[in-house]
C-alpha atoms as a PDB file:
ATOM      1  CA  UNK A   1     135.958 101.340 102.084  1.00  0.00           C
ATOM      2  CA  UNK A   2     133.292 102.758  99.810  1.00  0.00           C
ATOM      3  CA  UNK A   3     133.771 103.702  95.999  1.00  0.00           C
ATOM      4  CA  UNK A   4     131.442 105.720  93.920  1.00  0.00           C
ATOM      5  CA  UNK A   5     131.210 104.404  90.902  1.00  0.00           C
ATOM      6  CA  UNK A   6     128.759 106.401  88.968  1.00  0.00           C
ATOM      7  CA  UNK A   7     125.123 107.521  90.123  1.00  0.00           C
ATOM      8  CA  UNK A   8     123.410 105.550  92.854  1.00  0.00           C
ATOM      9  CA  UNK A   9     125.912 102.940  92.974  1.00  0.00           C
ATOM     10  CA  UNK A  10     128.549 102.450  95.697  1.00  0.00           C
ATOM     11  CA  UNK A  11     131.225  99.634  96.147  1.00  0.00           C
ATOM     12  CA  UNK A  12     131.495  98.771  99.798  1.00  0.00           C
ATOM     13  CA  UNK A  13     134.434  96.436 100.946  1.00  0.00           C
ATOM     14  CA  UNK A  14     133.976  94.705 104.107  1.00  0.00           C
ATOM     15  CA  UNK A  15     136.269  93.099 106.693  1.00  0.00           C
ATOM     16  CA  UNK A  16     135.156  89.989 106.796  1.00  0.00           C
ATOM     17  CA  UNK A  17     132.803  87.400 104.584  1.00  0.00           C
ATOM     18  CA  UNK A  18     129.279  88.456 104.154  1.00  0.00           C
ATOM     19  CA  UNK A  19     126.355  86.837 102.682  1.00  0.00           C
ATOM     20  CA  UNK A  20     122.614  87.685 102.221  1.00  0.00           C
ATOM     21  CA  UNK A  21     121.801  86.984 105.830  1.00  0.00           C
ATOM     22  CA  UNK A  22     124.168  89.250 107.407  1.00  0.00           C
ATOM     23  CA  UNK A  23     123.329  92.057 105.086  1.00  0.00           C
ATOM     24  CA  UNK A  24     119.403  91.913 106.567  1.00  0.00           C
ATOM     25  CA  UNK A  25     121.201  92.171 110.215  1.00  0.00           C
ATOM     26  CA  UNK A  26     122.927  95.395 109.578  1.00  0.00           C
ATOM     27  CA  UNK A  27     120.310  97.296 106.466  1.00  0.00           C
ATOM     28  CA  UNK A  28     117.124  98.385 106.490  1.00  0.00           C
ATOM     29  CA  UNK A  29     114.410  98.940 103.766  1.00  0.00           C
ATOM     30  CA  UNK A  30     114.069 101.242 102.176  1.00  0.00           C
ATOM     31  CA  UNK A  31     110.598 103.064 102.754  1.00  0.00           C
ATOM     32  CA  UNK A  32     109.524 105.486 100.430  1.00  0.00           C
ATOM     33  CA  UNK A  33     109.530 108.964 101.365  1.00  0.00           C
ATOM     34  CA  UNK A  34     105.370 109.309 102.499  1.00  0.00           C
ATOM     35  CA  UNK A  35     105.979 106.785 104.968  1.00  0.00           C
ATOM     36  CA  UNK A  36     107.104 109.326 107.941  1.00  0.00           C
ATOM     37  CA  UNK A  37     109.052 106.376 110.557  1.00  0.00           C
ATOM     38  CA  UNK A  38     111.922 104.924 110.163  1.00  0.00           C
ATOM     39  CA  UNK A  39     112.309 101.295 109.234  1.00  0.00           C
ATOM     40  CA  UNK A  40     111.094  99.007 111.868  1.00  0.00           C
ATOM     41  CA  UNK A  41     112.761  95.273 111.105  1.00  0.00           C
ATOM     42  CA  UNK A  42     109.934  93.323 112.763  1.00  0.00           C
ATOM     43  CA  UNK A  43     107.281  95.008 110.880  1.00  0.00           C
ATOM     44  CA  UNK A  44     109.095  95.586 107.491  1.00  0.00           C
ATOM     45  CA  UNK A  45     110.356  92.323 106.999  1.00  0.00           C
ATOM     46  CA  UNK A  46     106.987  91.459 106.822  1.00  0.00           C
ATOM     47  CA  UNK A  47     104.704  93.616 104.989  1.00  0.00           C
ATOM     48  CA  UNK A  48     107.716  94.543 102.628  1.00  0.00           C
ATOM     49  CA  UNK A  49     107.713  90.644 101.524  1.00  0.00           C
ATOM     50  CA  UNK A  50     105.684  88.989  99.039  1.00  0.00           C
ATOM     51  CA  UNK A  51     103.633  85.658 100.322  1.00  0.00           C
ATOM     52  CA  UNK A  52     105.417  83.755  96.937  1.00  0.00           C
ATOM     53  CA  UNK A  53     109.209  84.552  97.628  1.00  0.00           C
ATOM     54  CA  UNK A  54     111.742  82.314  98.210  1.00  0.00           C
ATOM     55  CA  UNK A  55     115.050  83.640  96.374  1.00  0.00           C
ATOM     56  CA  UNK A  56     117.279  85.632  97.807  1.00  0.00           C
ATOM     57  CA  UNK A  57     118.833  88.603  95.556  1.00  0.00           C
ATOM     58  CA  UNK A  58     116.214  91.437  95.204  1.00  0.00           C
ATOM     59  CA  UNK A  59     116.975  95.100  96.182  1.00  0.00           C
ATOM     60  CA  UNK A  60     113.538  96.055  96.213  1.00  0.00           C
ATOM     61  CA  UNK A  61     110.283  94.179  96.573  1.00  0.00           C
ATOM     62  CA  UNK A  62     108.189  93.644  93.667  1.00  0.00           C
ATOM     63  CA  UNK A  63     105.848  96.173  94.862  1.00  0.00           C
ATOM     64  CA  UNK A  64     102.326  94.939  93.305  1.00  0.00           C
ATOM     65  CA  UNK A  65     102.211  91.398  94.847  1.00  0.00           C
ATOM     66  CA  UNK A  66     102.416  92.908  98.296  1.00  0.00           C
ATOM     67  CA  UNK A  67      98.553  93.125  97.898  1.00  0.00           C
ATOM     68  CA  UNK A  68      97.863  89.415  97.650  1.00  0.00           C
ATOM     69  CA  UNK A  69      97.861  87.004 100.796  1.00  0.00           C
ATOM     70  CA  UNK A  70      97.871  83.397 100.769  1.00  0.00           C
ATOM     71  CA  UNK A  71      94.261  83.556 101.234  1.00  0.00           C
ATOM     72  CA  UNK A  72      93.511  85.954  97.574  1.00  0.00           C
ATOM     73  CA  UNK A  73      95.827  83.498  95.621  1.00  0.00           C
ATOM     74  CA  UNK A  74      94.068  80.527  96.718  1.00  0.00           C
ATOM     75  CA  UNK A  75      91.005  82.246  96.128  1.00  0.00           C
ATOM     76  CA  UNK A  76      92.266  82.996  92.941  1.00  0.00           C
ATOM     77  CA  UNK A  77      93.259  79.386  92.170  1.00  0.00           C
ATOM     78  CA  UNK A  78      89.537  78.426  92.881  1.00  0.00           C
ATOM     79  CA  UNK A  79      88.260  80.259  89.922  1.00  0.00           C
ATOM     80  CA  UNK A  80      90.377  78.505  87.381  1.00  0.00           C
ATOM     81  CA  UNK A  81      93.383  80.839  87.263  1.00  0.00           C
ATOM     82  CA  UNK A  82      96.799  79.678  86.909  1.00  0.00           C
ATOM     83  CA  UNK A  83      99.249  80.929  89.711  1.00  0.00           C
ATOM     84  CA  UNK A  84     102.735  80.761  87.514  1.00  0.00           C
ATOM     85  CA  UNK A  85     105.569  82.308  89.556  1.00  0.00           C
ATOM     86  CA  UNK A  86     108.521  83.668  87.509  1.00  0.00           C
ATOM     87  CA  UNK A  87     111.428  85.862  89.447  1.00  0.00           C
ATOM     88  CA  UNK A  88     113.344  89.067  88.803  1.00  0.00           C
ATOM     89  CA  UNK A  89     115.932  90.064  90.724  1.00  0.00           C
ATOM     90  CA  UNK A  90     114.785  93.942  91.345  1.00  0.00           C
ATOM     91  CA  UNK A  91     117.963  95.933  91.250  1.00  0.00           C
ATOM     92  CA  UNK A  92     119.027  99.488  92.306  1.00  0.00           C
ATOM     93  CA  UNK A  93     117.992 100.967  89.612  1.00  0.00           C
ATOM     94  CA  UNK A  94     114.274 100.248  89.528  1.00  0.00           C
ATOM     95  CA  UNK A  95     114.563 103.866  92.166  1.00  0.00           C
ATOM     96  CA  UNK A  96     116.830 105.464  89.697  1.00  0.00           C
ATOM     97  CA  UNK A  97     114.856 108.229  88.382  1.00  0.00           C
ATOM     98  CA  UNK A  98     114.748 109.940  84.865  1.00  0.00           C
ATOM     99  CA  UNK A  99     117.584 112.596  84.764  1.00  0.00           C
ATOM    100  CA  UNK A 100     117.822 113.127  80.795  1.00  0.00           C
ATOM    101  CA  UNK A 101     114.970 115.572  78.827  1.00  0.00           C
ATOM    102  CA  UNK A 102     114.233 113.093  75.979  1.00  0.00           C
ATOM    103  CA  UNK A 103     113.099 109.872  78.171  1.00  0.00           C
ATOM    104  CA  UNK A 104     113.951 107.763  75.696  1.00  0.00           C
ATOM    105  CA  UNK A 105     117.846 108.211  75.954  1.00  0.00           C
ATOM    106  CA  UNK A 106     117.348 107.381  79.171  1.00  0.00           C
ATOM    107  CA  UNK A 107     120.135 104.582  80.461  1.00  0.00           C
ATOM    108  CA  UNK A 108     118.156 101.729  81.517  1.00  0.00           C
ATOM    109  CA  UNK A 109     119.105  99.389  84.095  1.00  0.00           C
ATOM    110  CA  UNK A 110     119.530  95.519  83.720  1.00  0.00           C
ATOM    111  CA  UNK A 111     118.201  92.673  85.826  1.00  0.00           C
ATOM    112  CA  UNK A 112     118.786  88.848  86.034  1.00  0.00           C
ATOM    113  CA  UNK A 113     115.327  86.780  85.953  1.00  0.00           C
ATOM    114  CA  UNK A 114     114.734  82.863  86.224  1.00  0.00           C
ATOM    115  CA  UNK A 115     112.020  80.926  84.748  1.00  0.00           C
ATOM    116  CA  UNK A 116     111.817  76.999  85.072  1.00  0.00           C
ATOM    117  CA  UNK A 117     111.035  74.771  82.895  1.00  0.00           C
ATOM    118  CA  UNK A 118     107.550  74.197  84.462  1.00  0.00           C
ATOM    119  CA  UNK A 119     106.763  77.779  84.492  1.00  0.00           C
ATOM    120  CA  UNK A 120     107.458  78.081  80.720  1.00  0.00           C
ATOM    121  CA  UNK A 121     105.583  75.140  79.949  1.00  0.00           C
ATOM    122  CA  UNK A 122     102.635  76.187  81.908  1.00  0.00           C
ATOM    123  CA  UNK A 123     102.865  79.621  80.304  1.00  0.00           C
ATOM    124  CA  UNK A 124     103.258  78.351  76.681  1.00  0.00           C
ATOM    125  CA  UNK A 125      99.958  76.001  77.468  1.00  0.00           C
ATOM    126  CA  UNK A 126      97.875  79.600  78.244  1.00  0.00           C
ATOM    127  CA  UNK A 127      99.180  80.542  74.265  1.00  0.00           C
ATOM    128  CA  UNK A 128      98.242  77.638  72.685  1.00  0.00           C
ATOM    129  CA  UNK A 129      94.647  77.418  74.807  1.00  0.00           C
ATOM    130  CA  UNK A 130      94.830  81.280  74.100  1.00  0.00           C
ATOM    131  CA  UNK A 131      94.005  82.102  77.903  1.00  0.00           C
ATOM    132  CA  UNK A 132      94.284  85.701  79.446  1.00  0.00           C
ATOM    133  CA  UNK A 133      97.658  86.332  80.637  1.00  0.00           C
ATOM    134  CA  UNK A 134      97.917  88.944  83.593  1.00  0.00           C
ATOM    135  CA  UNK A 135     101.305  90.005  85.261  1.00  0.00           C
ATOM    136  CA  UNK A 136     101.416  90.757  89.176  1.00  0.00           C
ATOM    137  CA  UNK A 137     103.981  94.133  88.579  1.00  0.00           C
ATOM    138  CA  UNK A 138     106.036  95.879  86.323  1.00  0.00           C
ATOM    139  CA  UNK A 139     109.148  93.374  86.675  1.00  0.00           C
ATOM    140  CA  UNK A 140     107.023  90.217  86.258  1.00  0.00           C
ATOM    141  CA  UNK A 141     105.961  92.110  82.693  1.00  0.00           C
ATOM    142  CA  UNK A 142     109.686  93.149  81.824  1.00  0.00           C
ATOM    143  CA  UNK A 143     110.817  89.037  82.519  1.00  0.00           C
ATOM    144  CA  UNK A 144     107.729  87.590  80.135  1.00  0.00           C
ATOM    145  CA  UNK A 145     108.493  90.284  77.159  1.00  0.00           C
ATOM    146  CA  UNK A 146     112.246  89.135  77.975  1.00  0.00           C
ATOM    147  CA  UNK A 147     111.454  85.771  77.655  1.00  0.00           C
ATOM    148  CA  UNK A 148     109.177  85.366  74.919  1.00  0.00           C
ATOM    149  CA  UNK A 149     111.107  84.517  71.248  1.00  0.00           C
ATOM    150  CA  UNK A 150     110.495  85.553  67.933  1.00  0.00           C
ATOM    151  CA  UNK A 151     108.084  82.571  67.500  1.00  0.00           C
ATOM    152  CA  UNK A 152     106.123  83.326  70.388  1.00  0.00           C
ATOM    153  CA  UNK A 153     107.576  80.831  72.944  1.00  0.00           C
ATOM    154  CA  UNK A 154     108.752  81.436  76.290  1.00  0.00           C
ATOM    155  CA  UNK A 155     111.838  79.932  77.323  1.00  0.00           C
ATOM    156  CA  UNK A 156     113.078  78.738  80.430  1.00  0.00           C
ATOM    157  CA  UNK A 157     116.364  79.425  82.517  1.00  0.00           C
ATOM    158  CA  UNK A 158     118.015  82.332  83.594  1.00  0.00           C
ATOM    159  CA  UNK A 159     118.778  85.206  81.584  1.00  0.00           C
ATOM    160  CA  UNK A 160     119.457  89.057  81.946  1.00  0.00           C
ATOM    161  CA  UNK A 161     117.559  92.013  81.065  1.00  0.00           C
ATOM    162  CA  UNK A 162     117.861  95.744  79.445  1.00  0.00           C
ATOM    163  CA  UNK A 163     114.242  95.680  77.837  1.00  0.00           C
ATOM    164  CA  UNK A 164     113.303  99.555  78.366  1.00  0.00           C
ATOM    165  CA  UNK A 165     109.584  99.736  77.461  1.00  0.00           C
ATOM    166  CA  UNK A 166     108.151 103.051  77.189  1.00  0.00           C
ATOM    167  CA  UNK A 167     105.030 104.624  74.901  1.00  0.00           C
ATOM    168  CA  UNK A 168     105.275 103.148  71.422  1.00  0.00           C
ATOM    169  CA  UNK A 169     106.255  99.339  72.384  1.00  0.00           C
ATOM    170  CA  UNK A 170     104.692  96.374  71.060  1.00  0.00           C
ATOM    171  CA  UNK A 171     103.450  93.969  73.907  1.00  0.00           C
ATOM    172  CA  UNK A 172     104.124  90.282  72.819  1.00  0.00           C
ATOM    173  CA  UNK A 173     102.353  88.667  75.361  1.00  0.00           C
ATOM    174  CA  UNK A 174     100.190  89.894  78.399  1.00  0.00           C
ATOM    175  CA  UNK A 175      96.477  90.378  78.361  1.00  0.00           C
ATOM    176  CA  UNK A 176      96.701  92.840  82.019  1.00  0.00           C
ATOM    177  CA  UNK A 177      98.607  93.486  84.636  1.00  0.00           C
ATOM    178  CA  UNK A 178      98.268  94.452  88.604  1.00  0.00           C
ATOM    179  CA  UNK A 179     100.769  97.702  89.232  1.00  0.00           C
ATOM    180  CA  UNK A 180     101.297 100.391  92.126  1.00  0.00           C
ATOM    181  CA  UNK A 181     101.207 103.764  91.384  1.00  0.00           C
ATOM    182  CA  UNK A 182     104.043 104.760  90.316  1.00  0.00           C
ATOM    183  CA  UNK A 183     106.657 108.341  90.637  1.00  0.00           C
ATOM    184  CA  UNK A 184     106.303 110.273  87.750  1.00  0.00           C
ATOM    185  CA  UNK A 185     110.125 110.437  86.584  1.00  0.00           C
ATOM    186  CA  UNK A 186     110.245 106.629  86.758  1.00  0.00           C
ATOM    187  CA  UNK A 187     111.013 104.129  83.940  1.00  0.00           C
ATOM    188  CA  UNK A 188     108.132 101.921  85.671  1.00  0.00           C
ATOM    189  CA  UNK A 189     105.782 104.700  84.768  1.00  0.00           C
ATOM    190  CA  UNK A 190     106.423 104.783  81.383  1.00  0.00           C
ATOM    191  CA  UNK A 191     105.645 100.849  81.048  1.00  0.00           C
ATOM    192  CA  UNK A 192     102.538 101.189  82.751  1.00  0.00           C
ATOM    193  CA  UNK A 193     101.627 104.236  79.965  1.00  0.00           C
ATOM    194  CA  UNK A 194     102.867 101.777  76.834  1.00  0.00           C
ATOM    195  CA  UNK A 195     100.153  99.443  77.825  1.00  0.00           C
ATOM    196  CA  UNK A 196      97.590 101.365  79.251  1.00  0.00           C
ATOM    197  CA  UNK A 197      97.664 104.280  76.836  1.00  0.00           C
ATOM    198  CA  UNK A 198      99.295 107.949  77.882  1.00  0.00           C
ATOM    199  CA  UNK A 199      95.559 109.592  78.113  1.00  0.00           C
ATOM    200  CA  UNK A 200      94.130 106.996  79.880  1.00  0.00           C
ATOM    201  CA  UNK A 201      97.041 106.463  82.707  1.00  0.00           C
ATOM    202  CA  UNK A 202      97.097 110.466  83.070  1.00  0.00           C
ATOM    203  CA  UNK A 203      93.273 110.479  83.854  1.00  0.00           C
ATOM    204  CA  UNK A 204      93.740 107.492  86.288  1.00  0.00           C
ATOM    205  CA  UNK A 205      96.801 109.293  88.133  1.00  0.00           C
ATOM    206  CA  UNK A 206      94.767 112.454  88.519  1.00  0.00           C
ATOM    207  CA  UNK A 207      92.126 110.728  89.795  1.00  0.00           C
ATOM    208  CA  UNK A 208      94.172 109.496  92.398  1.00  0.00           C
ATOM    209  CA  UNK A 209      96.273 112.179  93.398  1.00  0.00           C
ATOM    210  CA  UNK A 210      92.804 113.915  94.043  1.00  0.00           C
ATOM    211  CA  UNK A 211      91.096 110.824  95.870  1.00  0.00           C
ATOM    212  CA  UNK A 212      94.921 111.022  97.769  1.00  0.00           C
ATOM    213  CA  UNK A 213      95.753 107.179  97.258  1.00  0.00           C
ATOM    214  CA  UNK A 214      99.050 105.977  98.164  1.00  0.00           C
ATOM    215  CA  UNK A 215     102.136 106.684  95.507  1.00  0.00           C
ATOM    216  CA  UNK A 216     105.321 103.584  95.461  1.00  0.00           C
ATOM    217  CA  UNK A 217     106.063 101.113  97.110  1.00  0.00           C
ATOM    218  CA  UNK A 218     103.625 100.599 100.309  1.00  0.00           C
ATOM    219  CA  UNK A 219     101.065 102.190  97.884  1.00  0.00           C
ATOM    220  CA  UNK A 220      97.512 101.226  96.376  1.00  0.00           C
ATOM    221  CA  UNK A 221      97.296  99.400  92.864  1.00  0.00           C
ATOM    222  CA  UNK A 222      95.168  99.409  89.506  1.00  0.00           C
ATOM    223  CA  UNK A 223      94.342  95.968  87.585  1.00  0.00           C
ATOM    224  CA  UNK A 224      94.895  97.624  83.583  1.00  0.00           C
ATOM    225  CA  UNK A 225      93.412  95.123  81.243  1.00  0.00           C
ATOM    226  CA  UNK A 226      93.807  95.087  77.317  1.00  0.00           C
ATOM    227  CA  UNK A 227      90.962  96.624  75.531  1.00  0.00           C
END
């Protein structure tokens, strides 16, 4: 039995218990639309994974740590960096696109992220040494800004989200941060611009529409850093 609820979300009953595993027997992933196959399980399950999961929960992958391999991160290790994993649990709405003329009345959607109590600490320590802090995607930037209190501390645990960051917002915390290229009626585009500056992202998306580099979620990335 399926119920539409509102737009892009369906209820679906089943017949009989389900849990996370059986649902990856019987879906697929969802490509994006330049990828002209259809899903293939033993190649997807793969390449649409990060090297760092280990949660189940996610409807989508976080798209800009697909380009790191075990190899880059401990090559990134070996120059002093701090690997601090924190998780989001993408939801549906991350492909929900922008519908309303004034962006900003856009309904956002809300997400459930975890940080432990060794994360947080480790992240706190880069304040107080006042390291660089760079997020690996769009959702890792959404959890930290989340996160982060009115005296500049990160706290731990598990917590939901409905932070909607578009042109205007005041970062709290992150120095940079590793994204795809995004669709341009997206929520995650408008993030990308509130850091990286409107002019700026629009020259950097032209560019690469003309060089022809790969749009979503099997798509190239950009390292933006803070001026």
């Amino acid at each position: 039995m399926i119920d539409i609820l509102k737009e892009g979300i369906f209820r679906v009953e089943f017949n009989q218990t389900m849990d996370y595993t059986d649902l990856e027997k019987i879906g697929e992933i969802p490509l994006p639309k330049y990828i002209n196959r259809l899903a293939e399980k033993e190649i997807d399950d793969i390449l649409y994974q990060t090297v760092f999961s280990d949660k189940y929960g996610a409807v989508a992958s976080p798209t800009a740590g697909l380009h790191f391999t075990e190899q880059l991160v401990e090559k990134i290790k070996a120059k002093g960096a701090l690997w601090i994993p924190i998780t989001l649990y993408v939801d549906w709405g991350t492909f929900r696109p922008i519908r309303v003329e004034d962006y900003r009345k856009h309904e956002i959607h809300r997400e459930i992220y975890e940080i432990s109590e060794e994360s947080a600490r480790e992240i706190n320590h880069c304040i107080t040494e006042k390291r660089r802090i760079l997020c690996v995607g769009t959702t890792s930037v959404r959890t930290v800004e989340t996160a982060m209190d009115e005296s500049g501390i990160i706290r731990s645990g598990r917590g939901e989200t409905g932070l909607y960051i578009y042109p205007g917002y005041s970062f709290k915390l992150i120095d940079g941060m590793v994204t795809n290229f995004h669709m341009p009626d997206s929520t995650l585009i408008l993030l990308v611009m509130a850091f990286g500056g409107e002019e700026g992202i629009r020259k950097a998306y032209v560019h690469a529409v003309k060089e022809k580099y790969r749009f979503f979620s099997y798509g190239d990335a950009m390292l933006i850093l803070k001026d």
